[in-house]
C-alpha atoms as a PDB file:
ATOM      1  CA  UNK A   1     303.684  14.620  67.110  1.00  0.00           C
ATOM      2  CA  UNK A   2     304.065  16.337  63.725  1.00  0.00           C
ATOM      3  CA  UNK A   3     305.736  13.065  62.650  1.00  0.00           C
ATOM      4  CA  UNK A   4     302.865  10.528  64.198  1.00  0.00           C
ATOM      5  CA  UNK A   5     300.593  12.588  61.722  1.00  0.00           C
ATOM      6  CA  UNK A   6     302.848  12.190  58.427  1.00  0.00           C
ATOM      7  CA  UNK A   7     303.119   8.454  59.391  1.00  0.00           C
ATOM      8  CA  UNK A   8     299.220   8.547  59.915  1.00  0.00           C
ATOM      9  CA  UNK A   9     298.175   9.906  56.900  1.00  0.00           C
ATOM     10  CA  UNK A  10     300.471   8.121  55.226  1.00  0.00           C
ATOM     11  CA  UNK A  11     298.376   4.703  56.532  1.00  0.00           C
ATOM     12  CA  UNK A  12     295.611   6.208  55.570  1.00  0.00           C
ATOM     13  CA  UNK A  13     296.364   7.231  51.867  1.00  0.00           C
ATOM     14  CA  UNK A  14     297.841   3.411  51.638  1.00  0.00           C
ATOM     15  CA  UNK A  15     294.822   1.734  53.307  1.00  0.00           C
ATOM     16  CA  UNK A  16     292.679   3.430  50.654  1.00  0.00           C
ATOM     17  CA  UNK A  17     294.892   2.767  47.921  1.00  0.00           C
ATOM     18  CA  UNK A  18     294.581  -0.858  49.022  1.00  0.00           C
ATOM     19  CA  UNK A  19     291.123  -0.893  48.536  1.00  0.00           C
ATOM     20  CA  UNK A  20     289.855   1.140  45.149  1.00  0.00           C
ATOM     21  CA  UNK A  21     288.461  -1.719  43.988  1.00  0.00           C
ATOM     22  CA  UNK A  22     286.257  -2.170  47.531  1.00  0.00           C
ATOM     23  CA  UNK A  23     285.462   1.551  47.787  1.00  0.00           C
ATOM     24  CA  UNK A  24     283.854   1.886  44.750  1.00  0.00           C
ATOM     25  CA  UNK A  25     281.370  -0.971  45.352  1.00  0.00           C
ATOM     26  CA  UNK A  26     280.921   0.512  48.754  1.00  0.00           C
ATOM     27  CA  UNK A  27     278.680   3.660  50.380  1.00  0.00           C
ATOM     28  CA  UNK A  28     280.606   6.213  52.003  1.00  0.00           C
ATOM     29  CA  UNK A  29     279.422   4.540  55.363  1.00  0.00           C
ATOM     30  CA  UNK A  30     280.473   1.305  54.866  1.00  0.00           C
ATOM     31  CA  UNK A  31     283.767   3.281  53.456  1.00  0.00           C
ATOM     32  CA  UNK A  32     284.647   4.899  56.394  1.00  0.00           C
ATOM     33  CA  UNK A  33     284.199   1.088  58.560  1.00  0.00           C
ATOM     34  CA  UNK A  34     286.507  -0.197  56.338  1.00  0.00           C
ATOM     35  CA  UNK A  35     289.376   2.017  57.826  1.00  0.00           C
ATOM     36  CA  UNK A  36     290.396   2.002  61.283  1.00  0.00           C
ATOM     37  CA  UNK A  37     291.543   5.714  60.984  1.00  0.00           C
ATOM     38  CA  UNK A  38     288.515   7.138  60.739  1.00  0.00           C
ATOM     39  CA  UNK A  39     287.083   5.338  63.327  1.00  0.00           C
ATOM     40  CA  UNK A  40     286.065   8.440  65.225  1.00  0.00           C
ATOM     41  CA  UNK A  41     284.157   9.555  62.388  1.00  0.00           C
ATOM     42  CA  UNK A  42     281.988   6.380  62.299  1.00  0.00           C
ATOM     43  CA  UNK A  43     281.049   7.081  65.991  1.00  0.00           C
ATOM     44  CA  UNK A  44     280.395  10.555  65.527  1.00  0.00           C
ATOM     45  CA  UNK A  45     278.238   9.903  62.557  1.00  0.00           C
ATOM     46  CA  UNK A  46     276.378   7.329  64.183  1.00  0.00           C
ATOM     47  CA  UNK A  47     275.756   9.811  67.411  1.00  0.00           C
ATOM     48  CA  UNK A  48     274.239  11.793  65.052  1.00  0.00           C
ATOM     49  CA  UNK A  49     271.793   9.769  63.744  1.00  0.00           C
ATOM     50  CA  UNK A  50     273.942  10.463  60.075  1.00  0.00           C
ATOM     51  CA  UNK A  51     274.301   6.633  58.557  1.00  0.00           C
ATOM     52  CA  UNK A  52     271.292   6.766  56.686  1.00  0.00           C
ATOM     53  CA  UNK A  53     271.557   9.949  55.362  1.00  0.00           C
ATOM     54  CA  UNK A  54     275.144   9.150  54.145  1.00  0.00           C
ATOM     55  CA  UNK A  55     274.522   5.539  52.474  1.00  0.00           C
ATOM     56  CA  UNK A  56     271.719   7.074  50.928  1.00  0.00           C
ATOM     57  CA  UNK A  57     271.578   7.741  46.844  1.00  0.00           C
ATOM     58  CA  UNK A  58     273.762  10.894  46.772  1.00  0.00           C
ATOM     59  CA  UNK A  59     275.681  12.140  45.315  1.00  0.00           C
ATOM     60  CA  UNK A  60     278.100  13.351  48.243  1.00  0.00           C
ATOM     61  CA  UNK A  61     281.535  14.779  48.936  1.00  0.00           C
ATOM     62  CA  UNK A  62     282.657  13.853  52.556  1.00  0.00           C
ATOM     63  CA  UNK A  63     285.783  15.880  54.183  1.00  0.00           C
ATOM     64  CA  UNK A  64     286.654  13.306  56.928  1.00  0.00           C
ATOM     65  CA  UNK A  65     288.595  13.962  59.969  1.00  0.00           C
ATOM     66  CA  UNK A  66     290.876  11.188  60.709  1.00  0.00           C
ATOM     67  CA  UNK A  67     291.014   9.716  64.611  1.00  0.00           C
ATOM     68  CA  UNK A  68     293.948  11.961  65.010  1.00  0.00           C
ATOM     69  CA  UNK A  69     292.096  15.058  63.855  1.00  0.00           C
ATOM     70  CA  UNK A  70     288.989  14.657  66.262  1.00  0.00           C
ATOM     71  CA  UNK A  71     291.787  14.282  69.054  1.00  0.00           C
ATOM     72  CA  UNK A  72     293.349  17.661  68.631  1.00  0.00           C
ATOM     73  CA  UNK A  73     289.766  19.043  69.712  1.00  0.00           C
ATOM     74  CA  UNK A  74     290.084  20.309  73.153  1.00  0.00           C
ATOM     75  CA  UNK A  75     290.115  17.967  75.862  1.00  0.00           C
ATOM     76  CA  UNK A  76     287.082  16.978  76.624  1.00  0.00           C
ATOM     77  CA  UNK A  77     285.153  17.702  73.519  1.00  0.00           C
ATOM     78  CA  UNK A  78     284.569  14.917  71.622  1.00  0.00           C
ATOM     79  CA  UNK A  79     282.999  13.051  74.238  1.00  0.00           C
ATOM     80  CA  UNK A  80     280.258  16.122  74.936  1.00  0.00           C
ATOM     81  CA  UNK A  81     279.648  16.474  71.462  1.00  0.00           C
ATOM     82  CA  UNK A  82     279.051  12.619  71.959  1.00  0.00           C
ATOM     83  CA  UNK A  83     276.011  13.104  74.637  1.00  0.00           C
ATOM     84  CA  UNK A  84     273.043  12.625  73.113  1.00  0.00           C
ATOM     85  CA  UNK A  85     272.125  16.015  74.245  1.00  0.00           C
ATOM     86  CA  UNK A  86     273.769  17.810  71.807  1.00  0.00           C
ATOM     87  CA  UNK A  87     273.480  15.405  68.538  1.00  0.00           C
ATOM     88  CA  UNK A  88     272.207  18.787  67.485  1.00  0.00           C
ATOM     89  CA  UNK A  89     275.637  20.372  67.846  1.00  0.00           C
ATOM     90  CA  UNK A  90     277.138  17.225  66.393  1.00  0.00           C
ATOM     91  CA  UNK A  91     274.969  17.005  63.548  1.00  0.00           C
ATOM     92  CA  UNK A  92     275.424  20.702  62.213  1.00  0.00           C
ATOM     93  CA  UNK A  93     279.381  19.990  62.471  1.00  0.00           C
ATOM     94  CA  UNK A  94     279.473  16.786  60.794  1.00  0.00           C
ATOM     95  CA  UNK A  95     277.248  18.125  57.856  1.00  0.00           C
ATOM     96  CA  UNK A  96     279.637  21.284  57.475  1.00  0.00           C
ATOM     97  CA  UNK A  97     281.846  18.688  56.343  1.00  0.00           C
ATOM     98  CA  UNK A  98     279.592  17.231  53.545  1.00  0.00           C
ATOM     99  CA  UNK A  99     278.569  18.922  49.844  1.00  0.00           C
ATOM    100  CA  UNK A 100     275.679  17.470  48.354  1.00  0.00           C
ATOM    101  CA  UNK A 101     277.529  16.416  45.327  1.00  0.00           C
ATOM    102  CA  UNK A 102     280.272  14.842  44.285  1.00  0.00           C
ATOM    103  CA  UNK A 103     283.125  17.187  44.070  1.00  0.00           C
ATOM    104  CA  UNK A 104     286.466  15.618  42.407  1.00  0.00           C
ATOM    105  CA  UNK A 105     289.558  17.291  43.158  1.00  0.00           C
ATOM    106  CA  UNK A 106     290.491  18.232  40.037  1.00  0.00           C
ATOM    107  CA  UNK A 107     286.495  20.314  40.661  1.00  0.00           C
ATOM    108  CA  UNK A 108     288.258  22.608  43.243  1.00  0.00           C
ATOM    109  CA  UNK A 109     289.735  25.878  42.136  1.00  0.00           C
ATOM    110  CA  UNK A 110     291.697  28.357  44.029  1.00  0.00           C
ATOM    111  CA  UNK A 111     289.093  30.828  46.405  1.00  0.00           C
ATOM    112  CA  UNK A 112     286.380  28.678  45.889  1.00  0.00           C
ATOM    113  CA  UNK A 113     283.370  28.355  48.300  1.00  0.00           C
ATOM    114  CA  UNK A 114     281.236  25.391  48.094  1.00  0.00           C
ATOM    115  CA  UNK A 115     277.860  25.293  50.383  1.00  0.00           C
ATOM    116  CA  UNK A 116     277.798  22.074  52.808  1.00  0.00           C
ATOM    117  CA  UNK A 117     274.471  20.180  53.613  1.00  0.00           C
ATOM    118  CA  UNK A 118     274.787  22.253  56.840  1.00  0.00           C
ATOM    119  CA  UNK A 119     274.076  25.324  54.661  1.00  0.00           C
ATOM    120  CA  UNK A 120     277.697  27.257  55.723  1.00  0.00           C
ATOM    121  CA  UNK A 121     280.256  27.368  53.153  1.00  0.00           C
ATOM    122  CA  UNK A 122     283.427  26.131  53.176  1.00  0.00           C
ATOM    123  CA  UNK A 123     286.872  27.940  51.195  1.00  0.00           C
ATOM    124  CA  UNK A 124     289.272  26.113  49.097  1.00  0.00           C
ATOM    125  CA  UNK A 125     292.567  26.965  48.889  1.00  0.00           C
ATOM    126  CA  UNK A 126     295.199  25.459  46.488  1.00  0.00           C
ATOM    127  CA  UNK A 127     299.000  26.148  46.728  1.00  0.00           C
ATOM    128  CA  UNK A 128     302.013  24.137  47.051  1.00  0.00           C
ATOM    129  CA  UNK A 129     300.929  21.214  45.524  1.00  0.00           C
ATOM    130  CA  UNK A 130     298.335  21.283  48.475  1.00  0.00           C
ATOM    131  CA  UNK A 131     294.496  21.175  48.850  1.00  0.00           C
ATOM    132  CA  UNK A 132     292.902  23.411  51.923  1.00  0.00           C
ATOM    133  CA  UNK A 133     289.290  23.373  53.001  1.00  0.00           C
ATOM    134  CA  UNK A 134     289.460  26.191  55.658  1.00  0.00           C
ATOM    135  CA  UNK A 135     291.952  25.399  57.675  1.00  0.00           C
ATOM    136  CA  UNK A 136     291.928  21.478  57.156  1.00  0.00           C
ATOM    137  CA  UNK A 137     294.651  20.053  54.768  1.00  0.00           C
ATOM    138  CA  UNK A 138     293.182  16.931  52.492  1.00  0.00           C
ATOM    139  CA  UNK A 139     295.389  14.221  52.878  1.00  0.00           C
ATOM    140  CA  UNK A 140     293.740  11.463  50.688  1.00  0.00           C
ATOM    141  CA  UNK A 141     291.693  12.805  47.540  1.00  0.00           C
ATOM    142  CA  UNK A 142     289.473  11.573  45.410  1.00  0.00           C
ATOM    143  CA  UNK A 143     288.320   7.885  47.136  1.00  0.00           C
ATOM    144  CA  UNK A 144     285.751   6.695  45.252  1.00  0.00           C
ATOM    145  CA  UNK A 145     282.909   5.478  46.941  1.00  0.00           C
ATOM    146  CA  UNK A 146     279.478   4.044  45.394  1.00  0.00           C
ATOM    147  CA  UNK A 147     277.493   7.417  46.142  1.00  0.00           C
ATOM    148  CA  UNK A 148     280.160   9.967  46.308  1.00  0.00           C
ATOM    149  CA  UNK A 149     283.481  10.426  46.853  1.00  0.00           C
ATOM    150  CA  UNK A 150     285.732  11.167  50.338  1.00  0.00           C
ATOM    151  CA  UNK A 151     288.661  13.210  51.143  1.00  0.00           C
ATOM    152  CA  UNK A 152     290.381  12.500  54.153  1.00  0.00           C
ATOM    153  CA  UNK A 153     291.260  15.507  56.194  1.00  0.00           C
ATOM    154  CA  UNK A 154     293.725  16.397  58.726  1.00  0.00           C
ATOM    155  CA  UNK A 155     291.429  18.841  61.193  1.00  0.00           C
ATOM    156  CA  UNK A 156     287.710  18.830  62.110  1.00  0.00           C
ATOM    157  CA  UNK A 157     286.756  21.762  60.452  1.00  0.00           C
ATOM    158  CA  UNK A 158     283.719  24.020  62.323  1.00  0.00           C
ATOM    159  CA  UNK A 159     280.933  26.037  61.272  1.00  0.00           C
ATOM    160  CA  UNK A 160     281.173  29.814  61.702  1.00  0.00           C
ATOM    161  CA  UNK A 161     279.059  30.914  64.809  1.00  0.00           C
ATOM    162  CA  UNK A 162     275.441  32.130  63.882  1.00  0.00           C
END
């Protein structure tokens, strides 16, 4: 398993290199299409009534789950958050995972909290050469996209209970 992941994110961190030139011209949105590892992302965003909102003017910093992060959820979770019934639910974890600005990473220090569009904050942690946001290790940094900029992430990170 441990090794599908490497050989995942290592896809995805060449797919993106692949396309700097395309990203930049492109909306986080249109972005995340363009690469079949965050496929699951796309469909959650669209479940959520998100697309919009996310090829809008911006600025924004996305923290995207790859495919392989939303299937480590529990069994069965993905495709409740799915319902339509709880695009509530869906929403509020989908914004956790955006800032309303666009936050480089060479912006992110060491303890850091930033504040998400879902109004929770989320921690940084740098060490070993490594980026954290909460648990969630970035895989990909710093892909440019017309109104922000993405960093692909390796866990679907979840707002603290209110």
């Amino acid at each position: 398993m441990k090794k599908n992941v490497i050989i995942t994110l290592g896809l995805v961190v060449a797919m993106f290199a692949a396309n700097v030139t395309y990203a930049q011209k492109s909306d986080i949105v249109t972005l995340a299409v363009g690469n079949e590892n965050l496929s699951t992302l796309v469909a959650a965003v669209k479940a959520a009534g998100l697309v919009e909102t996310l090829q809008g003017d911006g600025p924004f910093t996305v923290f995207a789950p790859t495919n392989e992060a939303f299937a480590a959820l529990p069994e069965g979770t993905l495709d409740n958050l799915l319902k339509p019934e709880n695009k509530d639910q869906l929403t509020a974890i989908l914004t956790y995972h955006v800032v309303g600005a666009k936050v480089l990473s060479t912006d992110l220090k060491n303890g850091q909290k930033a504040e998400t569009v879902n109004g929770a904050s989320i921690n940084v942690k740098l060490a070993g050469g490594k980026a954290m946001i909460n648990d969630a290790t970035v895989a990909a940094a710093d892909v440019m996209a017309s109104n922000g900029v993405v960093h692909v992430i390796d866990k679907v990170i979840l707002p603290p209970s209110k």
